[in-house]
PDB file of N, CA and C in Angstrom:
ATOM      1  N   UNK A   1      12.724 -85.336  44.877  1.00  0.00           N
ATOM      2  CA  UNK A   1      11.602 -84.889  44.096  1.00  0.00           C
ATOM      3  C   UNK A   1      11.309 -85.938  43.024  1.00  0.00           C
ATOM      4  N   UNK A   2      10.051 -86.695  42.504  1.00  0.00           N
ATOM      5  CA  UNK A   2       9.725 -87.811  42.091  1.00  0.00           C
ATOM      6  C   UNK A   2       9.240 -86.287  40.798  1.00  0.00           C
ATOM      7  N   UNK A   3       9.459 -87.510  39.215  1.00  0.00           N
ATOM      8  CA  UNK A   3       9.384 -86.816  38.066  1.00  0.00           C
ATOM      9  C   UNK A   3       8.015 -86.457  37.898  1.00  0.00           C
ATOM     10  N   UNK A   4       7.316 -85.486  37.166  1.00  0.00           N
ATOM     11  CA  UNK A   4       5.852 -85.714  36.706  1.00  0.00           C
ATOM     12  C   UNK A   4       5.578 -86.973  35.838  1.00  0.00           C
ATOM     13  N   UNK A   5       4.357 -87.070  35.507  1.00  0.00           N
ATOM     14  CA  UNK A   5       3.974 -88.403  34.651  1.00  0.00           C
ATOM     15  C   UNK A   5       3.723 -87.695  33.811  1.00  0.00           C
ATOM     16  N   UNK A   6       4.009 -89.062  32.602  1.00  0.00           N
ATOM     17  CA  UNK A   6       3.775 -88.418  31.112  1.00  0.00           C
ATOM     18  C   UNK A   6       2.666 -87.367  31.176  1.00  0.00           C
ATOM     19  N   UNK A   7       3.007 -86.327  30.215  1.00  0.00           N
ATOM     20  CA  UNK A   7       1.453 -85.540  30.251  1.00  0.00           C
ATOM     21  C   UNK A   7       1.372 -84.428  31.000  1.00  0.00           C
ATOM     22  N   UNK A   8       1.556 -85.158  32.674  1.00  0.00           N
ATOM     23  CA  UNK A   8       1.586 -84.216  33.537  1.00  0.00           C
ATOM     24  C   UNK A   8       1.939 -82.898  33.981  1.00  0.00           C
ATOM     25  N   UNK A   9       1.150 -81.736  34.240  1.00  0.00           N
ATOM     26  CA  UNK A   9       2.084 -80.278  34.625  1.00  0.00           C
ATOM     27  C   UNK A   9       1.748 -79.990  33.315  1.00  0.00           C
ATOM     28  N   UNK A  10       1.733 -79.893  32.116  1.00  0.00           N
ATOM     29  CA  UNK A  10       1.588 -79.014  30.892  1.00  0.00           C
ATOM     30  C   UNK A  10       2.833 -78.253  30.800  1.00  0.00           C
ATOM     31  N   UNK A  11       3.274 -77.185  30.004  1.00  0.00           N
ATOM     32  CA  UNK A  11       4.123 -76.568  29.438  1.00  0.00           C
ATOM     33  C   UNK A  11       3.918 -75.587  30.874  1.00  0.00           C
ATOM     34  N   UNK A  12       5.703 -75.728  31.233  1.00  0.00           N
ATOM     35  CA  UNK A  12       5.791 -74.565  32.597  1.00  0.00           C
ATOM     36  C   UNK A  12       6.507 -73.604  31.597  1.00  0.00           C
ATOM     37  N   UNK A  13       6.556 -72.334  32.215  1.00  0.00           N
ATOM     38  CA  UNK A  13       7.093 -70.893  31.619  1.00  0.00           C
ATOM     39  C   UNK A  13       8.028 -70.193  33.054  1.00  0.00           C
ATOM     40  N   UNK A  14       9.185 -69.588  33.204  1.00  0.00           N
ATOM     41  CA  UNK A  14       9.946 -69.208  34.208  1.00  0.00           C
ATOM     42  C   UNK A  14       9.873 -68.058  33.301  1.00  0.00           C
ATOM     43  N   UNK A  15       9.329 -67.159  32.823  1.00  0.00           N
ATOM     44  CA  UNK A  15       9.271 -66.204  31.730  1.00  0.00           C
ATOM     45  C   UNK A  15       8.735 -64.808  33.651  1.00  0.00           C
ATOM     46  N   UNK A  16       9.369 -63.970  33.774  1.00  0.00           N
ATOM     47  CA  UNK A  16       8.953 -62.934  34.420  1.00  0.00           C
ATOM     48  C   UNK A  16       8.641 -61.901  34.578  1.00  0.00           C
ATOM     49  N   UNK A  17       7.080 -61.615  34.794  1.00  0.00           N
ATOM     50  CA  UNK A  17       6.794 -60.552  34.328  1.00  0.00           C
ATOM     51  C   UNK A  17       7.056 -59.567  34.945  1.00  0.00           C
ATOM     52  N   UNK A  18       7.154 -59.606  36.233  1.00  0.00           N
ATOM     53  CA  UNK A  18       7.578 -58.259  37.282  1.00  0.00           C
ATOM     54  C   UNK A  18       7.998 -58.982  38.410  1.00  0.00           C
ATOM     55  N   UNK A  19       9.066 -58.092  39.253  1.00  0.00           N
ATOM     56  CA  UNK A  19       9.362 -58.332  40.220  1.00  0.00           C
ATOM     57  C   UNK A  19       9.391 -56.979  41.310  1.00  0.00           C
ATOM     58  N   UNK A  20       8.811 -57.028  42.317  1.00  0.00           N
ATOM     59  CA  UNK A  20       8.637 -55.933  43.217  1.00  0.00           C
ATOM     60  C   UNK A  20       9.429 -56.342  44.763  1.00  0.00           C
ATOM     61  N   UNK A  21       9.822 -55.378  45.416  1.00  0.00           N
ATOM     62  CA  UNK A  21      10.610 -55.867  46.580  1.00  0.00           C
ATOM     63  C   UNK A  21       9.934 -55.001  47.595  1.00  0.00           C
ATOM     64  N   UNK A  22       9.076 -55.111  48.672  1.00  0.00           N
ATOM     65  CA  UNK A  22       8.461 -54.375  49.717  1.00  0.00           C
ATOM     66  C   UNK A  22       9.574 -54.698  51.002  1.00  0.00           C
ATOM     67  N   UNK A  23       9.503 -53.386  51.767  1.00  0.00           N
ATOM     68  CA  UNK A  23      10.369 -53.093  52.844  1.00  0.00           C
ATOM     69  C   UNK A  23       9.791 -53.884  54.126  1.00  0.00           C
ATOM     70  N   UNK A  24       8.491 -54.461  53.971  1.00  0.00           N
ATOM     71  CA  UNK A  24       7.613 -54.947  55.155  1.00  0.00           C
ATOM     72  C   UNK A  24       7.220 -56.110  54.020  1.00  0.00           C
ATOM     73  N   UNK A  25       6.416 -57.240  54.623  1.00  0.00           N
ATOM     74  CA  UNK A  25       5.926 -58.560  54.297  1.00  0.00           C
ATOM     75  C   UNK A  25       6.515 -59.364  54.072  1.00  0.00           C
ATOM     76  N   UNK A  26       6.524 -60.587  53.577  1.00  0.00           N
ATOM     77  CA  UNK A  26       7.505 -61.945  53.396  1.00  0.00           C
ATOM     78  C   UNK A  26       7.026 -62.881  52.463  1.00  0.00           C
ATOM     79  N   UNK A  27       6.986 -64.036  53.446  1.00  0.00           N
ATOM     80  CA  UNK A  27       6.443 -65.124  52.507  1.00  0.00           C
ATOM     81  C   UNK A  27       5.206 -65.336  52.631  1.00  0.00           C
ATOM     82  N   UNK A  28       4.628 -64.654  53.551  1.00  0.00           N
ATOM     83  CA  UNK A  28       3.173 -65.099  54.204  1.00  0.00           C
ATOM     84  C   UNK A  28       2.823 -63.318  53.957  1.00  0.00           C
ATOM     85  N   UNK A  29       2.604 -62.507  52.983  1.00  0.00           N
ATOM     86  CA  UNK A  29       2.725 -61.188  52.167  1.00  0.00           C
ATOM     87  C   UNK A  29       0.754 -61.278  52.104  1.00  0.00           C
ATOM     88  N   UNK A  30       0.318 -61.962  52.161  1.00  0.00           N
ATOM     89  CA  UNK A  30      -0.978 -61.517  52.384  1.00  0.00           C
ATOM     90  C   UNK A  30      -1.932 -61.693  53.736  1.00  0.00           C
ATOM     91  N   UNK A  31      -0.988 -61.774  54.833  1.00  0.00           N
ATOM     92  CA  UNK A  31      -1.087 -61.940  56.340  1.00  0.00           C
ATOM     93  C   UNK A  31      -0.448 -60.851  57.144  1.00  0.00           C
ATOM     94  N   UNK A  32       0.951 -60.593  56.328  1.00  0.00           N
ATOM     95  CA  UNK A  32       1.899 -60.156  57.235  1.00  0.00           C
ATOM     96  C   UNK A  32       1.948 -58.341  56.886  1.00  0.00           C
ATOM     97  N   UNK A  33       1.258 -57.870  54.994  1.00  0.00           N
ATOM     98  CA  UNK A  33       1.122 -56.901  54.563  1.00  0.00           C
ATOM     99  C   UNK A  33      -0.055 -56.469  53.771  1.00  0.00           C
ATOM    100  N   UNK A  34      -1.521 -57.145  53.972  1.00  0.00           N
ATOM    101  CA  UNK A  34      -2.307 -57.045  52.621  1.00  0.00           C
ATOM    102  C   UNK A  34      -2.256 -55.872  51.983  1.00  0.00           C
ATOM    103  N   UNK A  35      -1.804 -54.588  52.467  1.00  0.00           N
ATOM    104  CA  UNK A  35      -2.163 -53.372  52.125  1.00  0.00           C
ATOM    105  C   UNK A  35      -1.028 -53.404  50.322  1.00  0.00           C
ATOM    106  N   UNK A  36       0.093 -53.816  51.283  1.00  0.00           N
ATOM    107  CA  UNK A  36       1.072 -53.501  50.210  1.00  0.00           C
ATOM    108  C   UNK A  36       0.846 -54.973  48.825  1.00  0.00           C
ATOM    109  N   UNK A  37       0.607 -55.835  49.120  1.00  0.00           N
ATOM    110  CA  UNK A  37       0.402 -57.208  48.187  1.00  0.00           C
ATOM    111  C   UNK A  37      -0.995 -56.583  47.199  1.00  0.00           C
ATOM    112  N   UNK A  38      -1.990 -55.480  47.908  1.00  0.00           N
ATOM    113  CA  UNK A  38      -3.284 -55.877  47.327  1.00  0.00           C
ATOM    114  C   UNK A  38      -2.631 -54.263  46.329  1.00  0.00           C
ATOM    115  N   UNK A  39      -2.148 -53.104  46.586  1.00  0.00           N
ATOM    116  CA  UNK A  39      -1.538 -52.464  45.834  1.00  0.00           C
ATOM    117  C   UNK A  39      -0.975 -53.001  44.458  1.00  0.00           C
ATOM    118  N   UNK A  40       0.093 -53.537  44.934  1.00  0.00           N
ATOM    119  CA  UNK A  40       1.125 -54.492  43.977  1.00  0.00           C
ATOM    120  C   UNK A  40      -0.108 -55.167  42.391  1.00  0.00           C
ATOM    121  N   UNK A  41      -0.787 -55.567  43.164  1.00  0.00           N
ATOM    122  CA  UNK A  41      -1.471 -56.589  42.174  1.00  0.00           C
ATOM    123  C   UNK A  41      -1.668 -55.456  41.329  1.00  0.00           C
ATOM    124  N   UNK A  42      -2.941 -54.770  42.426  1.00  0.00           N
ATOM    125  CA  UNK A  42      -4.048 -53.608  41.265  1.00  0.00           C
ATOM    126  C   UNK A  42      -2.905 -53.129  40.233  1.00  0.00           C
ATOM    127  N   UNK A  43      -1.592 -52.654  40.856  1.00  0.00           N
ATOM    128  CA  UNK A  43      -0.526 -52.069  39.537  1.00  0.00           C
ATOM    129  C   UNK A  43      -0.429 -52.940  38.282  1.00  0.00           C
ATOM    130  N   UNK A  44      -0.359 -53.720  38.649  1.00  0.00           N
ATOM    131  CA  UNK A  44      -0.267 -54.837  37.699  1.00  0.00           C
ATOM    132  C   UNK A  44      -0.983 -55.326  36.742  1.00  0.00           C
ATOM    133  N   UNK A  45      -2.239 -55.315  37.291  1.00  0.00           N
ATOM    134  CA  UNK A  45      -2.856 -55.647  36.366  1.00  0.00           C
ATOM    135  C   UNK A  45      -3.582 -54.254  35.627  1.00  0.00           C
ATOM    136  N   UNK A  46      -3.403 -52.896  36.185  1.00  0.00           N
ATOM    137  CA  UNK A  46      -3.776 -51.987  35.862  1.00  0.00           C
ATOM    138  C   UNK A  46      -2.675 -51.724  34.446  1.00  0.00           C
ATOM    139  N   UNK A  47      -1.729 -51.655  34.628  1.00  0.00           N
ATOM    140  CA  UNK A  47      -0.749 -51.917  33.040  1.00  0.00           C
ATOM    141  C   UNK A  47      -0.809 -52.542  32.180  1.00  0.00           C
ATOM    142  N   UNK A  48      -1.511 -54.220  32.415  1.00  0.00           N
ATOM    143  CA  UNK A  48      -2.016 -54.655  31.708  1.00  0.00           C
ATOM    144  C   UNK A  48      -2.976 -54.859  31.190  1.00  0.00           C
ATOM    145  N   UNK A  49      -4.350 -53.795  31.545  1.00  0.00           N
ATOM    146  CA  UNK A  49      -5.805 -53.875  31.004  1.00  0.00           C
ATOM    147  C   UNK A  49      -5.428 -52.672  30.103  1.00  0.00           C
ATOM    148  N   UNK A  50      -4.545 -51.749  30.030  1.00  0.00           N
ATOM    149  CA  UNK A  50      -4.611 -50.861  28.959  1.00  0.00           C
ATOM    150  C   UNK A  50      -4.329 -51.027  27.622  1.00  0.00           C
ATOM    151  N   UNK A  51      -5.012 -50.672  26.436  1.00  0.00           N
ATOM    152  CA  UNK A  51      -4.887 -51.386  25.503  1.00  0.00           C
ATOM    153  C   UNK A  51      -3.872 -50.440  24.363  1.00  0.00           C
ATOM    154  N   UNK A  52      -3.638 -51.528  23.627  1.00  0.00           N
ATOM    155  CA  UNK A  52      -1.775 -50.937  22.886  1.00  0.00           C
ATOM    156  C   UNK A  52      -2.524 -49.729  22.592  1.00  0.00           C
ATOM    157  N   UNK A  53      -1.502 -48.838  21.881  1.00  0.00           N
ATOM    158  CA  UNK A  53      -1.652 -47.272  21.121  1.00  0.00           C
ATOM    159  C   UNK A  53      -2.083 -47.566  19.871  1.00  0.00           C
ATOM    160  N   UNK A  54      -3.136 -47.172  19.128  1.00  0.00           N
ATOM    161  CA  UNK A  54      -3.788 -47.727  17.823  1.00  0.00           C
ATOM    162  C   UNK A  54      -4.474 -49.602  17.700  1.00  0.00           C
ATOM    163  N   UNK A  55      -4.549 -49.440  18.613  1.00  0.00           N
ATOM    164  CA  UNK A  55      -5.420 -50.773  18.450  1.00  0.00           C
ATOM    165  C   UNK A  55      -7.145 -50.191  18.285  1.00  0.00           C
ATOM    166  N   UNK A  56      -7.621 -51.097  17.878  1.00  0.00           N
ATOM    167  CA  UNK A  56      -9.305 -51.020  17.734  1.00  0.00           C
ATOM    168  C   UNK A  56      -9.819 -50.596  18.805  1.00  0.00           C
ATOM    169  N   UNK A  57      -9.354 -51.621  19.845  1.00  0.00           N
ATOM    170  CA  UNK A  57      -9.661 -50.633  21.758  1.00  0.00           C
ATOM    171  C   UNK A  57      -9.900 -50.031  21.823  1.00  0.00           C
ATOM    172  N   UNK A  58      -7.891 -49.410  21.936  1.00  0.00           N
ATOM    173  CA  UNK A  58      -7.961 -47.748  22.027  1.00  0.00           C
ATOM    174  C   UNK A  58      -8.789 -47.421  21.646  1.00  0.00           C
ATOM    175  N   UNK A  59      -9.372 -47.295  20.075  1.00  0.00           N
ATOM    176  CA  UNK A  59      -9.725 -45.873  18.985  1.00  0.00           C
ATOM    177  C   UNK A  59     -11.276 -45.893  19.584  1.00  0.00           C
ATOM    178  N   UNK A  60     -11.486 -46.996  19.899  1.00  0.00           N
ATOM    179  CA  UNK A  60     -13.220 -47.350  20.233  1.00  0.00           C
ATOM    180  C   UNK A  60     -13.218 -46.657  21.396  1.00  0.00           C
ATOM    181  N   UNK A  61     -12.164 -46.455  22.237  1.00  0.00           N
ATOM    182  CA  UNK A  61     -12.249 -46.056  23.790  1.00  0.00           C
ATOM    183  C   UNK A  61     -12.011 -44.750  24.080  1.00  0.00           C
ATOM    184  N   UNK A  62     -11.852 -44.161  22.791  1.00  0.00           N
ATOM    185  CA  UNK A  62     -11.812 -42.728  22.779  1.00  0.00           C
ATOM    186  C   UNK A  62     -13.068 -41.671  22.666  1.00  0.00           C
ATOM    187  N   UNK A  63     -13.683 -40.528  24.074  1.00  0.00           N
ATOM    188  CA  UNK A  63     -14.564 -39.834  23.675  1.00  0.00           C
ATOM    189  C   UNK A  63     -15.027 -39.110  22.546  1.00  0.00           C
ATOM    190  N   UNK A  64     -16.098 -39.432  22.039  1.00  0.00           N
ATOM    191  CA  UNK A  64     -16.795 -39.068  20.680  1.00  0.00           C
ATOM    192  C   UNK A  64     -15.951 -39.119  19.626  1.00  0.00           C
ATOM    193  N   UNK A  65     -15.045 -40.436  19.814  1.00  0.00           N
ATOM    194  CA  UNK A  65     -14.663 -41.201  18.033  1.00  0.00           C
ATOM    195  C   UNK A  65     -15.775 -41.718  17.340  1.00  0.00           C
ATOM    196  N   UNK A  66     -17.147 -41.725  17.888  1.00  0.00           N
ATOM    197  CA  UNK A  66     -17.731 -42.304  16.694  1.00  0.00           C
ATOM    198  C   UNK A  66     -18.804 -41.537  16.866  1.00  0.00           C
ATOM    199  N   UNK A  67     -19.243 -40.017  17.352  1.00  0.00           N
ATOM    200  CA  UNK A  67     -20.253 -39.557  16.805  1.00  0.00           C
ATOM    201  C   UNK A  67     -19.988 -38.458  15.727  1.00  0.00           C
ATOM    202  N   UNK A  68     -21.090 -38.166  15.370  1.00  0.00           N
ATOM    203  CA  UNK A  68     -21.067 -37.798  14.224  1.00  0.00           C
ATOM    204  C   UNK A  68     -21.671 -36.098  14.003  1.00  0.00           C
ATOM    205  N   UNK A  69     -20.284 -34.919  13.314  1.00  0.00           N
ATOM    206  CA  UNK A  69     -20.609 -33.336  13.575  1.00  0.00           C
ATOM    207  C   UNK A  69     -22.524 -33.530  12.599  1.00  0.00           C
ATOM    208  N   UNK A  70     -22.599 -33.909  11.754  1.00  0.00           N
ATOM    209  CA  UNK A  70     -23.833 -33.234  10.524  1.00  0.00           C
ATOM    210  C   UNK A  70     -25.137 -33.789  11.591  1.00  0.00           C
TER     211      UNK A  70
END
C-alpha cells in the first residue's frame, strides 16, 4: 500500500456509529438483499433526523406551540 500525499485523504474518523448483522446478504448487500440494506439505512437515519428533547426543533415541532387561546 503506497502512502497518501501530503494533504491527501483529509482527516479519516474509525469513530462507529452502528453496526447491524443481517442473517441473509454480504458484501454485495445491495444485490444480494436490498430489502434488508434499504430498511437498515431508513433506521438510521430515521434516529438521526429526530431532534434532541428541548431543542428549538422540538418545541417548534410541537402541535399548536405557537397559536394563540385570546
Amino acid at each position: 500500500m503506497s502512502p497518501l500525499p501530503d494533504g491527501g485523504g483529509g482527516p479519516r474518523s474509525t469513530a462507529r456509529v452502528a453496526w447491524t448483522e443481517c442473517d441473509r446478504g454480504g458484501h454485495f448487500a445491495a444485490m444480494e438483499a436490498p430489502d434488508l440494506l434499504l430498511a437498515d439505512s431508513r433506521d438510521s437515519y430515521r434516529t438521526r433526523r429526530q431532534p434532541a428533547v428541548g431543542s428549538a426543533t422540538a418545541q417548534m415541532s410541537r402541535p399548536g406551540r405557537w397559536e394563540h387561546d385570546g
